[in-house]
Structure formats: structure tokens, C-alpha cells
PDB file of N, CA and C in Angstrom:
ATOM      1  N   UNK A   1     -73.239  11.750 -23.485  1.00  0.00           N
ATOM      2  CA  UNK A   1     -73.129  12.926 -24.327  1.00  0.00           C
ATOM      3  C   UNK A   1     -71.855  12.847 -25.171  1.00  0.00           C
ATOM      4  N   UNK A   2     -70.610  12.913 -24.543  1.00  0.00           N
ATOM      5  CA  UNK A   2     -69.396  12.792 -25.033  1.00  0.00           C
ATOM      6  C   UNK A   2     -68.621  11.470 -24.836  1.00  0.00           C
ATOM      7  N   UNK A   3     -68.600  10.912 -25.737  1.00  0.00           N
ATOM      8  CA  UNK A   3     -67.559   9.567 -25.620  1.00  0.00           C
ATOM      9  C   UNK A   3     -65.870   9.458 -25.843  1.00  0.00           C
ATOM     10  N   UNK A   4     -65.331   9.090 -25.051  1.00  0.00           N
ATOM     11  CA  UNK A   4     -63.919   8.441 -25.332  1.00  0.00           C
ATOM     12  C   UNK A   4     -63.458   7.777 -26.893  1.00  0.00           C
ATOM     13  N   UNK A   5     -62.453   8.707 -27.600  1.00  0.00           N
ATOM     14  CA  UNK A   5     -62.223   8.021 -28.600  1.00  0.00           C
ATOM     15  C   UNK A   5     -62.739   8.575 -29.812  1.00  0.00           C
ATOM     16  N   UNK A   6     -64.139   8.972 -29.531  1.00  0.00           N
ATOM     17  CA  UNK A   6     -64.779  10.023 -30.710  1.00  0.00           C
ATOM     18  C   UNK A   6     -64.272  11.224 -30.948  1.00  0.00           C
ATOM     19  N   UNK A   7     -64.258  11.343 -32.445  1.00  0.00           N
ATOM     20  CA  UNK A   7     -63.549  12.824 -33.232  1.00  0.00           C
ATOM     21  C   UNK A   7     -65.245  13.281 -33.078  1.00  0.00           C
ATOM     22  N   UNK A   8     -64.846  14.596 -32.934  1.00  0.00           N
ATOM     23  CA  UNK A   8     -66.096  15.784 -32.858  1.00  0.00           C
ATOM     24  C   UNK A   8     -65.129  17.030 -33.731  1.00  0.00           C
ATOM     25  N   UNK A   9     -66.340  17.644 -34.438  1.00  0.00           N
ATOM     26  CA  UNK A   9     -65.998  18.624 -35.250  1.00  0.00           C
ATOM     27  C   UNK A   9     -65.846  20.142 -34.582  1.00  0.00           C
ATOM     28  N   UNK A  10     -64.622  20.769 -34.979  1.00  0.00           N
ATOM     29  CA  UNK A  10     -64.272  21.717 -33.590  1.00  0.00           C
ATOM     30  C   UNK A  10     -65.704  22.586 -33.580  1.00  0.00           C
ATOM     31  N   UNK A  11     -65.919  23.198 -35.012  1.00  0.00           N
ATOM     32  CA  UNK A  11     -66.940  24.378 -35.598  1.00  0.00           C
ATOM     33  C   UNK A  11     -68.335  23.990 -34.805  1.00  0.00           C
ATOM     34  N   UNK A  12     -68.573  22.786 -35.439  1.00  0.00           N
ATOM     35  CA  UNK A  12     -69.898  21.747 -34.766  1.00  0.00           C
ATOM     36  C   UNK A  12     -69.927  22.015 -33.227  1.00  0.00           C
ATOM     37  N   UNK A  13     -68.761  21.942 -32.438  1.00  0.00           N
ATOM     38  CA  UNK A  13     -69.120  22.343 -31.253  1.00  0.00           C
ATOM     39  C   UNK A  13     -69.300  23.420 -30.529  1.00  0.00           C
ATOM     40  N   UNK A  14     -68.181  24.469 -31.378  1.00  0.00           N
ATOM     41  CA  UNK A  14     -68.672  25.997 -31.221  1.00  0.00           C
ATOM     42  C   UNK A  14     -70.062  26.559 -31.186  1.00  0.00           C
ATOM     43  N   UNK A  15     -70.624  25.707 -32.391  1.00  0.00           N
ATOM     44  CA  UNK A  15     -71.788  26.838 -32.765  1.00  0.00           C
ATOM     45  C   UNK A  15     -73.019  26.008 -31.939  1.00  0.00           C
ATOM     46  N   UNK A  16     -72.573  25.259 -31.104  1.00  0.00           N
ATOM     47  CA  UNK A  16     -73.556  24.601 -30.485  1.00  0.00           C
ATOM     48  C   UNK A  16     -73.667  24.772 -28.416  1.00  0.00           C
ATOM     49  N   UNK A  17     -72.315  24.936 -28.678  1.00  0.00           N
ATOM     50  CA  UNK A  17     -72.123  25.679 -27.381  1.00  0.00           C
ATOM     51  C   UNK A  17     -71.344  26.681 -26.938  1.00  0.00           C
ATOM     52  N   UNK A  18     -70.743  27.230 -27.661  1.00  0.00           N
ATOM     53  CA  UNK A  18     -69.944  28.466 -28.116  1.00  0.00           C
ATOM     54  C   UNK A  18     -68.282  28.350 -27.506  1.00  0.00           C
ATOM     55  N   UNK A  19     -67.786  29.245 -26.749  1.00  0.00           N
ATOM     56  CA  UNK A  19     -66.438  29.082 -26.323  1.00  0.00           C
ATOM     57  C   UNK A  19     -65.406  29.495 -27.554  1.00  0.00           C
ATOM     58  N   UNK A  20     -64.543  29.820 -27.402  1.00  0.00           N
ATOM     59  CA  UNK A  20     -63.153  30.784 -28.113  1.00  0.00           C
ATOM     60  C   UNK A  20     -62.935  29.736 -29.044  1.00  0.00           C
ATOM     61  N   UNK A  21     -63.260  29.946 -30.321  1.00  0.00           N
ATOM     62  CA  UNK A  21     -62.991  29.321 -31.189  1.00  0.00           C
ATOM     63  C   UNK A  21     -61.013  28.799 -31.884  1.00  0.00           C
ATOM     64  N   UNK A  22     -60.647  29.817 -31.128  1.00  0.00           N
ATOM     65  CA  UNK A  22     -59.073  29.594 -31.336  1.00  0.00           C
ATOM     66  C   UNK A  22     -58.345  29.467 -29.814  1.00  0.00           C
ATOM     67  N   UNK A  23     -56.907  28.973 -30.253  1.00  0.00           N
ATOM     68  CA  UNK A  23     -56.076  28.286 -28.818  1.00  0.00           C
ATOM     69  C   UNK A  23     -56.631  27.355 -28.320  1.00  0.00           C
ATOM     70  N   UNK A  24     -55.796  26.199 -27.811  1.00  0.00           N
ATOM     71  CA  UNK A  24     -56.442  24.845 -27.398  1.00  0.00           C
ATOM     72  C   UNK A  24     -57.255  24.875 -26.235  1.00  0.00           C
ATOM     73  N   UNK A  25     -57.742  25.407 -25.537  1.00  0.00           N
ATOM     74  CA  UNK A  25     -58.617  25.454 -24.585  1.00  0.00           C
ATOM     75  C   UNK A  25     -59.288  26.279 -24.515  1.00  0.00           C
ATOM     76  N   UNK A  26     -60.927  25.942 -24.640  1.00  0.00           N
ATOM     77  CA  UNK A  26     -61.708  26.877 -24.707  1.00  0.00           C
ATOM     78  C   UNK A  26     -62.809  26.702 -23.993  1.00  0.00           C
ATOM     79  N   UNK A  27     -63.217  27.604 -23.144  1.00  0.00           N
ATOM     80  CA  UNK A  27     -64.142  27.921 -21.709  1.00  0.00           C
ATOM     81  C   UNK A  27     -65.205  27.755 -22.246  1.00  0.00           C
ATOM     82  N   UNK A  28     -66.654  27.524 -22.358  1.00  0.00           N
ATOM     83  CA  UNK A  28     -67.857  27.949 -23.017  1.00  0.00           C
ATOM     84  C   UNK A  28     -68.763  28.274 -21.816  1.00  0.00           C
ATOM     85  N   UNK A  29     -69.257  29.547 -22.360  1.00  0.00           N
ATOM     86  CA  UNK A  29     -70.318  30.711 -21.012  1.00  0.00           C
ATOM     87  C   UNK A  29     -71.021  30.292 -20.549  1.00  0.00           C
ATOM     88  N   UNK A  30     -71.937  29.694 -21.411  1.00  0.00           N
ATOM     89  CA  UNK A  30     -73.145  29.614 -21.066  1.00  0.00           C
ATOM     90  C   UNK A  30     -73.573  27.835 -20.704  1.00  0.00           C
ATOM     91  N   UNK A  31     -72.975  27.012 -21.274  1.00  0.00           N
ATOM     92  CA  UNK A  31     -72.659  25.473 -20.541  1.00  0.00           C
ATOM     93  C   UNK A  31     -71.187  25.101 -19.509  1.00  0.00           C
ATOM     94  N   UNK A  32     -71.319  24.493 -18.724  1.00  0.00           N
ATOM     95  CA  UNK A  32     -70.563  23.655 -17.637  1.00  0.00           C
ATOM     96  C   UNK A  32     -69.229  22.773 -18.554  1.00  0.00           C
ATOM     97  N   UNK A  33     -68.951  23.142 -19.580  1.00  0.00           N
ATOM     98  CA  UNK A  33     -67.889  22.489 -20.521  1.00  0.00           C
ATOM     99  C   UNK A  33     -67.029  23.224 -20.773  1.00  0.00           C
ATOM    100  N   UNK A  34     -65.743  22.612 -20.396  1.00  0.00           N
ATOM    101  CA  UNK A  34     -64.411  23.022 -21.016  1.00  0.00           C
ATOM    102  C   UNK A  34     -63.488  22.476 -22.503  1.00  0.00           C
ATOM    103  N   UNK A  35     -63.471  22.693 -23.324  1.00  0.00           N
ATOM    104  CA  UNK A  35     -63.229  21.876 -24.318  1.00  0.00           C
ATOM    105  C   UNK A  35     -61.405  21.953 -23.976  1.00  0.00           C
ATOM    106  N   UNK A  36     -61.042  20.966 -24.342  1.00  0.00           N
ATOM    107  CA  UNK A  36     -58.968  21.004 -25.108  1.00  0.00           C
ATOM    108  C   UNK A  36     -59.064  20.337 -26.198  1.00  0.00           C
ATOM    109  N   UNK A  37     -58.376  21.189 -27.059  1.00  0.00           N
ATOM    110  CA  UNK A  37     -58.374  20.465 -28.408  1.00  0.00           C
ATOM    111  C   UNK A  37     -56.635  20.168 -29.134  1.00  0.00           C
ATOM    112  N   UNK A  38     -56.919  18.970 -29.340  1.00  0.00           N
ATOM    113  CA  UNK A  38     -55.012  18.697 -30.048  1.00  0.00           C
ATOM    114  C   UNK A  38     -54.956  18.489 -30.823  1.00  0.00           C
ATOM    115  N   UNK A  39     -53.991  17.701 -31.393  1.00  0.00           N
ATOM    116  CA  UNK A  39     -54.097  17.090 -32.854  1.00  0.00           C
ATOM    117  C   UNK A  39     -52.222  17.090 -33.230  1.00  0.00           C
ATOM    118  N   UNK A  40     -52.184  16.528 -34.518  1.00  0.00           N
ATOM    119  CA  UNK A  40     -50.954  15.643 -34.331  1.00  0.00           C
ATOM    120  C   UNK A  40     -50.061  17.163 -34.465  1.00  0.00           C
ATOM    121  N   UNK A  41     -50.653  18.294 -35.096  1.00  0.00           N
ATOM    122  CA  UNK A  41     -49.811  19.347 -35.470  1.00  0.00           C
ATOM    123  C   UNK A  41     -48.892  20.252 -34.514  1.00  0.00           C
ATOM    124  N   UNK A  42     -49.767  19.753 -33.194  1.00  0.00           N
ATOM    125  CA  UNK A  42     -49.497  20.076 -31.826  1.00  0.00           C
ATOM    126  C   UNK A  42     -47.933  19.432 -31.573  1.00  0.00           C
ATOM    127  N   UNK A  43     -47.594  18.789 -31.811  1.00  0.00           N
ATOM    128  CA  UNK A  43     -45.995  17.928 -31.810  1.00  0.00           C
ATOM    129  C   UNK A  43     -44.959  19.315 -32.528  1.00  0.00           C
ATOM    130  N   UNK A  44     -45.145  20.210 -33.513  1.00  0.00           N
ATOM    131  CA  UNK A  44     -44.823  21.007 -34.071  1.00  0.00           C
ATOM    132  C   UNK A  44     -44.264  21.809 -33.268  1.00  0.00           C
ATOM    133  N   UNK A  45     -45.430  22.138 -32.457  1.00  0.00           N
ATOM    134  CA  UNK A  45     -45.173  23.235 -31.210  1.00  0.00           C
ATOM    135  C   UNK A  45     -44.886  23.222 -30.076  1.00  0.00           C
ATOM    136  N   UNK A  46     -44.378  22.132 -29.941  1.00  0.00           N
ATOM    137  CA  UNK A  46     -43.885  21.098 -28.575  1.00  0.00           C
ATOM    138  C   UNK A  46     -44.971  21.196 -27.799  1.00  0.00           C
ATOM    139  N   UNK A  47     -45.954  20.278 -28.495  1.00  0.00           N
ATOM    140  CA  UNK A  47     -47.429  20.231 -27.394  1.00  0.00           C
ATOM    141  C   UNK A  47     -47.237  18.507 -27.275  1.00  0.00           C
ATOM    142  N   UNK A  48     -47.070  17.836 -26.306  1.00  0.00           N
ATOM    143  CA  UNK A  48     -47.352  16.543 -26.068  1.00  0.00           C
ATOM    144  C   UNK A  48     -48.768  16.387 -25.484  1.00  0.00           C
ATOM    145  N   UNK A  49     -49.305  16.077 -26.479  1.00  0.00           N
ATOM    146  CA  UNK A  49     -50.751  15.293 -25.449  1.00  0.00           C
ATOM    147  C   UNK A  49     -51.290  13.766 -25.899  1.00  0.00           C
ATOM    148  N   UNK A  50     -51.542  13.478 -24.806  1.00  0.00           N
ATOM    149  CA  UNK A  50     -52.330  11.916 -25.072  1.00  0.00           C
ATOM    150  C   UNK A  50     -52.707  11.068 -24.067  1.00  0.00           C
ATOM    151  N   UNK A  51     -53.141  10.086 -24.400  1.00  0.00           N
ATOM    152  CA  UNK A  51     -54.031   9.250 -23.374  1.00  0.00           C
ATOM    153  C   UNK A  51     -52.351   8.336 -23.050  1.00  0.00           C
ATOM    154  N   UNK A  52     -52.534   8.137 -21.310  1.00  0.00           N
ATOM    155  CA  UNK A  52     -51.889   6.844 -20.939  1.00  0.00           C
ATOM    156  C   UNK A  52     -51.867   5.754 -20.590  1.00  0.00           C
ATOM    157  N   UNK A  53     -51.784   5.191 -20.256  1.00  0.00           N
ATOM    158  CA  UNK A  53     -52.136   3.576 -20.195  1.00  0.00           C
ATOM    159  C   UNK A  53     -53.134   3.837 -19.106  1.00  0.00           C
ATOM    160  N   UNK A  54     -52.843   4.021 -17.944  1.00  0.00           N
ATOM    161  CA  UNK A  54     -53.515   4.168 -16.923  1.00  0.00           C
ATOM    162  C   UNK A  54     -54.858   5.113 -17.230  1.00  0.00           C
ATOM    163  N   UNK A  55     -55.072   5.090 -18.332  1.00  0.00           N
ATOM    164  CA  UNK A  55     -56.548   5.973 -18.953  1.00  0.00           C
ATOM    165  C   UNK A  55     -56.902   7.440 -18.866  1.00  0.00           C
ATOM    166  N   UNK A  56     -55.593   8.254 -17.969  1.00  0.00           N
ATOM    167  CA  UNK A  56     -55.396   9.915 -17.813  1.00  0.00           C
ATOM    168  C   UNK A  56     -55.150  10.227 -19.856  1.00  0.00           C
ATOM    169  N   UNK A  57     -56.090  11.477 -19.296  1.00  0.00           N
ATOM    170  CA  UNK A  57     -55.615  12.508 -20.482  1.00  0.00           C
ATOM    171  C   UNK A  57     -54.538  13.220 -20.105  1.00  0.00           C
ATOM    172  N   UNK A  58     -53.402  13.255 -20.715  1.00  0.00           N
ATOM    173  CA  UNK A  58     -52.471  14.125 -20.075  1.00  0.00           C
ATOM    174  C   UNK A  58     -51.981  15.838 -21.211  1.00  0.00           C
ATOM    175  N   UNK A  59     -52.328  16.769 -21.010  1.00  0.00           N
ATOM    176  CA  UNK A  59     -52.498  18.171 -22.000  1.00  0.00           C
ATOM    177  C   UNK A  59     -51.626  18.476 -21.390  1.00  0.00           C
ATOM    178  N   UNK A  60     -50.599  19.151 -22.467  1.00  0.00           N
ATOM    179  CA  UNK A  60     -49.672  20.082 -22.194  1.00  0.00           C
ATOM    180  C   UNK A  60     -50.052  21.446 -21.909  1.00  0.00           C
ATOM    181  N   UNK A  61     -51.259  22.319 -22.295  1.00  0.00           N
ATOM    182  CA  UNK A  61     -51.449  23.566 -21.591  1.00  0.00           C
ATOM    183  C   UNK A  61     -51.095  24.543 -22.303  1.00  0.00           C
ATOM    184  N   UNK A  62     -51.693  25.930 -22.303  1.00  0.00           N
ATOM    185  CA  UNK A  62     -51.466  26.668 -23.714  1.00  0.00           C
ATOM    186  C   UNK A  62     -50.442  27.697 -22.844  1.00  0.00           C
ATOM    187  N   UNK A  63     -49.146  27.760 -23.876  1.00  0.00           N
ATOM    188  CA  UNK A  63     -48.117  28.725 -24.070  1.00  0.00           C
ATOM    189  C   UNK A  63     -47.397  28.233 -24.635  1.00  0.00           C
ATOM    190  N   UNK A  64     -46.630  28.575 -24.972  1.00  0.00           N
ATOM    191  CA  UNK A  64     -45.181  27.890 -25.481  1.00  0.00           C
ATOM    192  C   UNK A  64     -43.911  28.261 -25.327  1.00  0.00           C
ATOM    193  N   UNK A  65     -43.798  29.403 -24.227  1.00  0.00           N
ATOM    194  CA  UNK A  65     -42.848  29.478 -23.987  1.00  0.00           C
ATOM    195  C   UNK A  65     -42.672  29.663 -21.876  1.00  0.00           C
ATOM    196  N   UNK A  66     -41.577  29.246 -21.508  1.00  0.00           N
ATOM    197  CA  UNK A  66     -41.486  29.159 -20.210  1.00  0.00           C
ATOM    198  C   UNK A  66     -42.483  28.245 -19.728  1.00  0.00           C
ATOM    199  N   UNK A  67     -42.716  28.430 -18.213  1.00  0.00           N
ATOM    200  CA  UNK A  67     -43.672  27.498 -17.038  1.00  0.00           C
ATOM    201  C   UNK A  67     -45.116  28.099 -17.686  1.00  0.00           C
ATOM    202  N   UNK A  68     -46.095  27.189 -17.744  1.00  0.00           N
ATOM    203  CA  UNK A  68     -47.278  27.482 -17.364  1.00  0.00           C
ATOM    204  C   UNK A  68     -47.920  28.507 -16.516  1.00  0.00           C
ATOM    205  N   UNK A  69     -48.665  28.986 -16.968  1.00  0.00           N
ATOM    206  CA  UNK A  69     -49.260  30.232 -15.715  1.00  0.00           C
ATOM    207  C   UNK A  69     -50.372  29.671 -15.867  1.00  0.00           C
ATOM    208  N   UNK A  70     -51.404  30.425 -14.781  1.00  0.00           N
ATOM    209  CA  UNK A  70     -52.531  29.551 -14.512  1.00  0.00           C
ATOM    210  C   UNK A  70     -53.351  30.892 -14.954  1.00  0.00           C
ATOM    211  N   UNK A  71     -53.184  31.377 -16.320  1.00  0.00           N
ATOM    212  CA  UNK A  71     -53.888  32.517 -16.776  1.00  0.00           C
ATOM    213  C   UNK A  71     -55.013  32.300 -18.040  1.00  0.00           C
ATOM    214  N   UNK A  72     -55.692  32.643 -18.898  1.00  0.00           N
ATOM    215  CA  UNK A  72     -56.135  32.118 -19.917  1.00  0.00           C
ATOM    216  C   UNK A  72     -56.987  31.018 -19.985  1.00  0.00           C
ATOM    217  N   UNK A  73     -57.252  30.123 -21.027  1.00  0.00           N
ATOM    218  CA  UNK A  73     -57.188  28.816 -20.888  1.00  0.00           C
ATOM    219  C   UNK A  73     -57.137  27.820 -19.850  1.00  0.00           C
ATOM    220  N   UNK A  74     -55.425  27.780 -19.741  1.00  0.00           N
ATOM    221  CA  UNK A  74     -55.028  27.408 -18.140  1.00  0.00           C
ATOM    222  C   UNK A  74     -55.876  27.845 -17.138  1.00  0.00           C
ATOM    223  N   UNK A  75     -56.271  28.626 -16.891  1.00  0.00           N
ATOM    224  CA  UNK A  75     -57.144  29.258 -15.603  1.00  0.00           C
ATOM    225  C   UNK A  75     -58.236  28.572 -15.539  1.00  0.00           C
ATOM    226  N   UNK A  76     -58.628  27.926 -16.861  1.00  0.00           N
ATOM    227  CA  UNK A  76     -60.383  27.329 -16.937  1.00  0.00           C
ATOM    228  C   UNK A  76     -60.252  26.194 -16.111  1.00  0.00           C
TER     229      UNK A  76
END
């Protein structure tokens, strides 16, 4: 279904499986999918994300200020 490496269009996936169209992580209701979405603009906002050698996705997690809470997004 989803491959490693492939750009997918954010809208394209909304309207196909819905989920919060804004903030990087978005739950969708009615399918078993969690989307995170980055991009280089994310560096802006002190978001580090990326693949590591060892093949982990590693997401920084939506807030931007203080520790992470496991609320929102995070919670998914």
C-alpha cells in the first residue's frame, strides 16, 4: 500500500482517508492509519525528523515548546 521513500500528496490522502488535515500528526477515524507528516520547513521550528541508518523513522512530535505530552497527536 505504502512504500518507503515515496512522496504522497497530503490533500490526496485526506480526502481518501480523512484525519486532521493540519499539525503533523494526524489520526484517521475510520481506517487503522496514523499519518506524520514533515518536510524540510520543519527545521524552522526545531522539528528534527528523519530516517537513520539503522532504518528507524525518528519524529520529533507535535509542540514546540517544553517536554512532549502524550496529548493530541502524540496520544495517537
Amino acid at each position: 500500500m505504502f512504500e518507503k521513500g515515496n512522496l504522497y500528496i497530503r490533500r490526496e490522502l485526506h480526502d481518501k482517508y480523512g484525519g486532521n488535515r493540519q499539525g503533523g500528526i494526524s489520526n484517521c477515524a475510520k481506517y487503522p492509519f496514523i499519518f506524520v507528516f514533515t518536510g524540510k520547513a520543519g527545521k524552522y521550528h526545531g522539528y528534527e525528523d528523519g530516517w537513520s541508518e539503522d532504518g528507524y523513522f525518528h519524529y520529533t512530535g507535535e509542540g514546540q515548546k517544553g517536554d512532549m505530552t502524550f496529548t493530541k497527536g502524540n496520544k495517537a
